[in-house]
Protein backbone atom coordinates (compact mmCIF):
# COMPACT_ATOMS: atom_id res chain seq x y z
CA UNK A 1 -109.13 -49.02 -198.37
CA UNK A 2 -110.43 -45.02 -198.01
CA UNK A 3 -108.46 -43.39 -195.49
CA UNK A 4 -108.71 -39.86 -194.99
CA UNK A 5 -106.14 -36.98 -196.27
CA UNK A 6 -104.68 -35.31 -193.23
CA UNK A 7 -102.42 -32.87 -192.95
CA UNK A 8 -98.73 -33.06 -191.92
CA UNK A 9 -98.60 -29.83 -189.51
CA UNK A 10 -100.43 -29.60 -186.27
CA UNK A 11 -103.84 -29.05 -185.43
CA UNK A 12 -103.22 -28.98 -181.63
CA UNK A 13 -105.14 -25.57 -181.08
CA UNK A 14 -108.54 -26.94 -181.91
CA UNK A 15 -107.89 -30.27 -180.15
CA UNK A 16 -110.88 -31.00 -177.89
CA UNK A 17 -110.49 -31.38 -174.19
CA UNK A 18 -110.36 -34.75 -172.94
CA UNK A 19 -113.64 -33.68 -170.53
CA UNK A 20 -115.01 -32.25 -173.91
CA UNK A 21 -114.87 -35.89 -175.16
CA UNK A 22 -116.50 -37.41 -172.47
CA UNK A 23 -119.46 -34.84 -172.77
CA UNK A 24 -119.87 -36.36 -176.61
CA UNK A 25 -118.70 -39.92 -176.90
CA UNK A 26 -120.72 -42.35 -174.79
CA UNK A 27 -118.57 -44.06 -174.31
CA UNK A 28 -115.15 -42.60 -175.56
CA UNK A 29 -113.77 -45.59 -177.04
CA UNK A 30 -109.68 -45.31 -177.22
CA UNK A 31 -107.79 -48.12 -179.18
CA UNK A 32 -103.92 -48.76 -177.74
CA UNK A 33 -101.66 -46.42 -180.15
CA UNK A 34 -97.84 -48.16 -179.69
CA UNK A 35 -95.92 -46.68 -181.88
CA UNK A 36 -96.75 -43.30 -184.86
CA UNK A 37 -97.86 -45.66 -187.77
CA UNK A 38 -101.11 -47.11 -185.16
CA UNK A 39 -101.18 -43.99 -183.90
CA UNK A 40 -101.82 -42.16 -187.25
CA UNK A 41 -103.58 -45.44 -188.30
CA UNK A 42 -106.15 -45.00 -185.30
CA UNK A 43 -106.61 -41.17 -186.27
CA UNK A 44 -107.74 -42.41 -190.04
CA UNK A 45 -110.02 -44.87 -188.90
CA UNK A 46 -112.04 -42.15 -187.08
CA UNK A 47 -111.54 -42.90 -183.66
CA UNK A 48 -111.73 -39.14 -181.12
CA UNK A 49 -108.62 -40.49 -178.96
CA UNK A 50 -106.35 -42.82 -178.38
CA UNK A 51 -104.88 -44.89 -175.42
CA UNK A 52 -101.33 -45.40 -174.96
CA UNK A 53 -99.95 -48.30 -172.76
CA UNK A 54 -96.82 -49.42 -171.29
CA UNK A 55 -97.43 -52.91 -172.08
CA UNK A 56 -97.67 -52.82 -175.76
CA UNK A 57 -94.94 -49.38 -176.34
CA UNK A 58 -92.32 -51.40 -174.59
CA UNK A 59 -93.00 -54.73 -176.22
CA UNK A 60 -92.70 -52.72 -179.23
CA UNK A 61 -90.10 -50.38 -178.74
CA UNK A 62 -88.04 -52.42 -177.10
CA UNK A 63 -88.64 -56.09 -176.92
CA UNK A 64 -89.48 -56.62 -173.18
CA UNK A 65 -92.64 -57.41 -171.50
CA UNK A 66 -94.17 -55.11 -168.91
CA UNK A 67 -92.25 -55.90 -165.64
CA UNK A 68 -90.47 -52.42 -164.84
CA UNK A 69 -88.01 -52.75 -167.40
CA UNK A 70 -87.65 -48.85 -168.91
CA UNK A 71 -87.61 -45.72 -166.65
CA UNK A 72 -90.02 -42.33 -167.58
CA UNK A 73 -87.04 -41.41 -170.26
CA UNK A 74 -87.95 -44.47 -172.56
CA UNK A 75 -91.27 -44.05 -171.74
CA UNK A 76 -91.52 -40.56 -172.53
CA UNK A 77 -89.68 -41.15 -176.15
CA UNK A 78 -91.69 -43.73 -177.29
CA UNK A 79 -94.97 -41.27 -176.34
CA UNK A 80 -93.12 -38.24 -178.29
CA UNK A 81 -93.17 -40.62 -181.76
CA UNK A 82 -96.35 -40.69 -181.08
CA UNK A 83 -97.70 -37.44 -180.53
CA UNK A 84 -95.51 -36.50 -183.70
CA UNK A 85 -97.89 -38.62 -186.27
CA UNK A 86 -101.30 -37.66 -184.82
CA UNK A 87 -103.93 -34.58 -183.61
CA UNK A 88 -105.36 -37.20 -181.31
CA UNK A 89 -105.90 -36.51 -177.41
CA UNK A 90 -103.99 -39.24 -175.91
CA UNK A 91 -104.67 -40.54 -172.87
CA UNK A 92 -101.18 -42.39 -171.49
CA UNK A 93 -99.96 -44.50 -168.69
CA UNK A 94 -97.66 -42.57 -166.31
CA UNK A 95 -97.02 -46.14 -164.59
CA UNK A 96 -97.00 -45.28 -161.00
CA UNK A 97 -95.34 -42.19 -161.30
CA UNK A 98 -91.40 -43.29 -161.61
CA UNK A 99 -90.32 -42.76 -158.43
CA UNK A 100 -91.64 -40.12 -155.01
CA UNK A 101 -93.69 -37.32 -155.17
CA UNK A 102 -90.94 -35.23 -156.71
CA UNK A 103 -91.12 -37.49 -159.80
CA UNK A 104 -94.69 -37.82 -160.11
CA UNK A 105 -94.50 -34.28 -160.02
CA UNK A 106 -92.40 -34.16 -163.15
CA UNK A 107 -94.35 -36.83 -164.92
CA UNK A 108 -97.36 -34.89 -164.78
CA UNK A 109 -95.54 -31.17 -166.12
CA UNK A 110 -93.68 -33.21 -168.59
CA UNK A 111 -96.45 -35.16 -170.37
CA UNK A 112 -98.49 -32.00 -169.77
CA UNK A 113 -95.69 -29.92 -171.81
CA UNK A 114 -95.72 -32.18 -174.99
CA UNK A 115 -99.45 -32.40 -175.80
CA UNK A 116 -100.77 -35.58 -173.10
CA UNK A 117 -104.75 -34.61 -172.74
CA UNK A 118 -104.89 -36.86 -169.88
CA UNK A 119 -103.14 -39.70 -168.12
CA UNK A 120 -103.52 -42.46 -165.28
CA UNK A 121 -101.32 -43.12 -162.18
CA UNK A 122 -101.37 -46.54 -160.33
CA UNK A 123 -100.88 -47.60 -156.96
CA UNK A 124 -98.45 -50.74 -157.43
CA UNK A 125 -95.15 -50.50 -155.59
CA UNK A 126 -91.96 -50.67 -157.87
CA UNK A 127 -90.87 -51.76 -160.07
CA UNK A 128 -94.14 -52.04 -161.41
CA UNK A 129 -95.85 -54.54 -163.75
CA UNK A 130 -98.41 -55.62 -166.16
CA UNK A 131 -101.43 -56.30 -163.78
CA UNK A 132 -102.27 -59.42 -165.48
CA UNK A 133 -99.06 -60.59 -165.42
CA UNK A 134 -99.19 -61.52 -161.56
CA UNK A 135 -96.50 -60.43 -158.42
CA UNK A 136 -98.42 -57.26 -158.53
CA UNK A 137 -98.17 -55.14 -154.85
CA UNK A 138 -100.06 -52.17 -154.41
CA UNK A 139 -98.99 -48.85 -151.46
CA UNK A 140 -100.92 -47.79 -148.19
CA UNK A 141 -103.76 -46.58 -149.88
CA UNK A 142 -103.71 -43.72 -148.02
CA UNK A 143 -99.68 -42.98 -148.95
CA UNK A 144 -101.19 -43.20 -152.58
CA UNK A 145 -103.29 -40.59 -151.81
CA UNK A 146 -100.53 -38.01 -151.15
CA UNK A 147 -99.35 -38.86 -154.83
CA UNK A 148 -102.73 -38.54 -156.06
CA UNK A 149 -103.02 -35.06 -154.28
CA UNK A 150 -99.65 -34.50 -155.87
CA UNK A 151 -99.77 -35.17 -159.18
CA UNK A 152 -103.13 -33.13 -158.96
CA UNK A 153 -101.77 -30.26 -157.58
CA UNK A 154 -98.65 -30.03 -159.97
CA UNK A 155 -101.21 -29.83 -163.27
CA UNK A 156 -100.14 -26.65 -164.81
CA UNK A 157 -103.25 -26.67 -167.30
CA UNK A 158 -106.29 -27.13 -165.87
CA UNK A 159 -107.68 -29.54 -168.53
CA UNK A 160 -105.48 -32.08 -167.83
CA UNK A 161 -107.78 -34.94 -166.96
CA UNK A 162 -105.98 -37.26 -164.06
CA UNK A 163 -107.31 -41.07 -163.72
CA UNK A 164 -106.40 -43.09 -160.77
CA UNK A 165 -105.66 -46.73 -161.17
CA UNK A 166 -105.67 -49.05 -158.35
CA UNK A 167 -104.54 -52.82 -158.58
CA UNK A 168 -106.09 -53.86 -155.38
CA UNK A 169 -108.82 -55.65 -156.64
CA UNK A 170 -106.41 -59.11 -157.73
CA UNK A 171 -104.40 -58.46 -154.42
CA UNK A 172 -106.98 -57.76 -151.68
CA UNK A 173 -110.61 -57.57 -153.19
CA UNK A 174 -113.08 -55.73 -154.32
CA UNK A 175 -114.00 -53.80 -151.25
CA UNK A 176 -110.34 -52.88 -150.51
CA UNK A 177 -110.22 -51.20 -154.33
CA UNK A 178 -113.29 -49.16 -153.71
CA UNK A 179 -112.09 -47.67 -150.90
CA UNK A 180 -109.19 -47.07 -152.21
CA UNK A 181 -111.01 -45.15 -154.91
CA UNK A 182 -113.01 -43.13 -152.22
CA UNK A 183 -110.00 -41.90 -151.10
CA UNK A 184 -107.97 -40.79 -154.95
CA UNK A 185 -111.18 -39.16 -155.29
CA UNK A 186 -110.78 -37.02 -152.41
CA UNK A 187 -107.89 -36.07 -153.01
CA UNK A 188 -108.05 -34.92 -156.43
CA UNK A 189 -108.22 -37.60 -159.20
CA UNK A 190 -111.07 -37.00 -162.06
CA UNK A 191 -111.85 -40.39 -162.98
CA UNK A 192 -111.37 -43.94 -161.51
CA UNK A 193 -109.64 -47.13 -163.27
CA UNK A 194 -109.90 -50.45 -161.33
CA UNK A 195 -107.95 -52.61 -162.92
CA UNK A 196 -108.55 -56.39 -163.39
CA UNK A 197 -112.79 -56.20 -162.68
CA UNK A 198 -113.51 -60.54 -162.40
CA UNK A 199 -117.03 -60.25 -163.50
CA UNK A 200 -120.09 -58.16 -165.59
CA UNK A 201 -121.54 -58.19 -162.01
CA UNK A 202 -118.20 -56.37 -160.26
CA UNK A 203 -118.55 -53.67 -163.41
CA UNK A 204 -122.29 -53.28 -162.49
CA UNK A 205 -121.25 -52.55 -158.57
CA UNK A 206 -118.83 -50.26 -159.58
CA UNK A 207 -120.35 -48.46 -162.16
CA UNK A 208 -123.67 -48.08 -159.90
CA UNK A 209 -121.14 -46.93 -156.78
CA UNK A 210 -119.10 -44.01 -158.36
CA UNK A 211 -120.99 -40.69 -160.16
CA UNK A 212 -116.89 -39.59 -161.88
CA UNK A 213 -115.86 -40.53 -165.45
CA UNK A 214 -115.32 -44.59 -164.93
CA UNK A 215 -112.42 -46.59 -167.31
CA UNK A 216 -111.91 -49.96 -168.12
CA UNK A 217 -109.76 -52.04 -169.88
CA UNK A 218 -110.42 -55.35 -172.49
CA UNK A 219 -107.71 -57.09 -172.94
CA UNK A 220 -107.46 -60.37 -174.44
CA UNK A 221 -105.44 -61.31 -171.16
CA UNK A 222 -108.08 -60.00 -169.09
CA UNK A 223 -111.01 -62.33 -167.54
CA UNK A 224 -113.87 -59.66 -168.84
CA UNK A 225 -115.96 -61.06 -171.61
CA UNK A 226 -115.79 -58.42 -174.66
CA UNK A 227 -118.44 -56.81 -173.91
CA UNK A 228 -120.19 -53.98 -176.92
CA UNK A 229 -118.95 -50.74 -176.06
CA UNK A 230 -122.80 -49.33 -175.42
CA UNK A 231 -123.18 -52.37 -172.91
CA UNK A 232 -120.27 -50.88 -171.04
CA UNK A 233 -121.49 -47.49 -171.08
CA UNK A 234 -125.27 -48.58 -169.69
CA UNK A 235 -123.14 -50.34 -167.06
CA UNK A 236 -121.48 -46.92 -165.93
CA UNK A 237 -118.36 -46.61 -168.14
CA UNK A 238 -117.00 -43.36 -169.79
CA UNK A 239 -114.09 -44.64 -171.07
CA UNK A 240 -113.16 -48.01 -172.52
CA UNK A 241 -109.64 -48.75 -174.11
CA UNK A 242 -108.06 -51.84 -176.03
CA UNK A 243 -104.56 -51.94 -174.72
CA UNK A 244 -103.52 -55.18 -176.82
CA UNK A 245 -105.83 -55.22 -179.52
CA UNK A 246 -103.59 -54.13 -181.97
CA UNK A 247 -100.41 -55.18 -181.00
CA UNK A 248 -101.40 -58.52 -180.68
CA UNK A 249 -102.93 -58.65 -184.19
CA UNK A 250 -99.77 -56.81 -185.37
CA UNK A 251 -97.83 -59.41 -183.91
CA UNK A 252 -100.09 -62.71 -185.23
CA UNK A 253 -99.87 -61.08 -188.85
CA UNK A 254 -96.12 -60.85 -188.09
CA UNK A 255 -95.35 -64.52 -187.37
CA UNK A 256 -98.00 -65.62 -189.71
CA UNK A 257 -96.18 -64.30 -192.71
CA UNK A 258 -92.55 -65.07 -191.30
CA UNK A 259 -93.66 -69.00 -190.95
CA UNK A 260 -95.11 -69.07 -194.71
CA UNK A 261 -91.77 -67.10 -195.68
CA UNK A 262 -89.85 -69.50 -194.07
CA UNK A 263 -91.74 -72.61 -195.82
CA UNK A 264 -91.30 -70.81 -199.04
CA UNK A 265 -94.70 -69.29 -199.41
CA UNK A 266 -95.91 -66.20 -199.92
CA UNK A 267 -99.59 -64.76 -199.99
CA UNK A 268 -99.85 -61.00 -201.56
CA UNK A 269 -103.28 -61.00 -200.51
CA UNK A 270 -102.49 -60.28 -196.70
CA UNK A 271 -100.44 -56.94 -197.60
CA UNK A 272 -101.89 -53.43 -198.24
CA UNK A 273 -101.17 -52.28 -201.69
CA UNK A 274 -98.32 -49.67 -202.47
CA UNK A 275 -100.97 -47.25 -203.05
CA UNK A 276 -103.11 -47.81 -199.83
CA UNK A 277 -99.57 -47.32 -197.79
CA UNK A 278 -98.99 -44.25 -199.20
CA UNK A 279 -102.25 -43.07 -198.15
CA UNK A 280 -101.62 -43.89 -194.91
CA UNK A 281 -98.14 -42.53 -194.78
CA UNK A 282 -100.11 -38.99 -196.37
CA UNK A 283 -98.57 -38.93 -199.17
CA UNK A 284 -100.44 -36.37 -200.95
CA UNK A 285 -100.02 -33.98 -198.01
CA UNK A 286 -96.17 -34.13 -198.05
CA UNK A 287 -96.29 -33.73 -201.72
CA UNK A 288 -97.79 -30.80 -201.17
CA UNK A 289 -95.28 -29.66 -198.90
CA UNK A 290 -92.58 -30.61 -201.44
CA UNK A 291 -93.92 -28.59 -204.42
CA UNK A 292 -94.92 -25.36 -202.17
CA UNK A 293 -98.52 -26.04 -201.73
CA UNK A 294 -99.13 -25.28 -205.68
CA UNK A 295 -100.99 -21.65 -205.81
CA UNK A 296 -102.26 -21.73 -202.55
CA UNK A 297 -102.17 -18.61 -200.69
């Protein structure tokens, strides 16, 4: 398994902008970090950024499923981890803000402060939930637009890139959500997320209607066939991120094992060698680091 040696500081000060991405990757394709070891994981594999959700960082972290379970604080621990083990731009669900305008607010400076190259906010009311999960609300639209204008206005570095999300489409239809994104655009968002598309025709509509950086999700949840990532971006898409992809494999290879441990089995063959998981924990790098960087200057 060749991963690549990386080093153990930070590389922040070169990181591309998140709109620098979007200029080069058509599409920018971001995998769902959870935790440091997918996040570092993702970074080896060669991928420019990575995406990270609530769904899979609390189901990780902490057990739950997505229903409104952990505050920002949780949130915003889990996210640090993660920023610790990797150079990566990360773009990261701010939920719908935690709270009024004061909050979102604060979301935005404090993800801005540790390293977040851009983020999403949703219109769902609270507490909010997974939006394939169902009992989903969604704001006024145009009382969403005051947090859009908000959180916009709050940015204290002008790269931050700020997506709004809108749930409307499972509640209310298609129209409704387009509207809806009429108005986040006016009043400040940078790119559009409609969550929960039904069809490859609905992506075509919306990827035809709006001329800003366009996201969607696959999940294996989700009622979207898997489409290639190039079929996405002729259909209009910038951005296209995996929330559950690896979580759920994580969590198959998981039970897997346990059950064949349990029946008194065990197959080596499904484990990375000792070797290949001290590449990916850098090894080398920290060795380095432990013997003074030999001669180096």
């Amino acid at each position: 398994m060749a991963t690549e040696r990386l080093p153990p500081y930070s590389t922040a000060m070169t990181q591309p902008t998140f709109r620098d991405l979007l200029a080069t990757e058509k599409p920018l394709i971001m995998p769902g970090a959870y935790d440091a070891l997918s996040a570092q994981l993702i970074e080896m594999a060669g991928f420019k950024a990575c995406f990270v959700g609530g769904y899979a960082l609390v189901g990780a972290r902490h057990a739950l499923p997505d229903l409104g379970l952990v505050g920002f604080g949780e949130m915003r621990n889990g996210i640090a981890d993660i920023l610790s083990a990797t150079d990566l731009p990360l773009l990261v669900d701010a939920d719908n803000g935690y709270g009024d305008l004061k909050n979102v607010a604060r979301t935005i400076r404090t993800y801005e402060r540790m390293g977040v190259a851009a983020l999403f906010v949703e219109d769902q009311t609270s507490p909010k939930r997974c939006g394939h999960m169902g009992g989903t609300g969604v704001v006024p639209a145009e009382d969403f637009a005051v947090k859009i204008r908000t959180a916009a206005r709050a940015r204290q570095n002008a790269d931050t890139f700020l997506i709004a999300r809108t749930d409307a489409r499972a509640l209310n239809g298609l129209d409704d959500a387009l509207r809806r994104c009429e108005l986040y655009l006016n009043a400040g968002a940078d790119g559009l997320y409609i969550e929960a598309p039904q069809s490859v025709a609905e992506l075509e509509r919306i990827g035809h209607l709006f001329d800003v950086p366009l996201l969607v999700d696959l999940a294996e949840s989700g009622p979207l066939p898997f489409l290639k990532p190039l079929e996405l971006a002729e259909l209009g898409f910038a951005m296209v991120i995996y929330p559950t992809a690896l979580i759920y494999r994580v969590a198959a290879a998981y039970a897997k094992f346990l059950a064949e441990l349990k029946g008194g089995q065990v197959d080596e063959s499904d484990a990375v060698s000792f070797e290949d998981w001290k590449r990916m924990m850098r090894f080398d790098d920290w060795a380095d680091a432990e013997s003074g960087f030999g001669d180096r200057p």
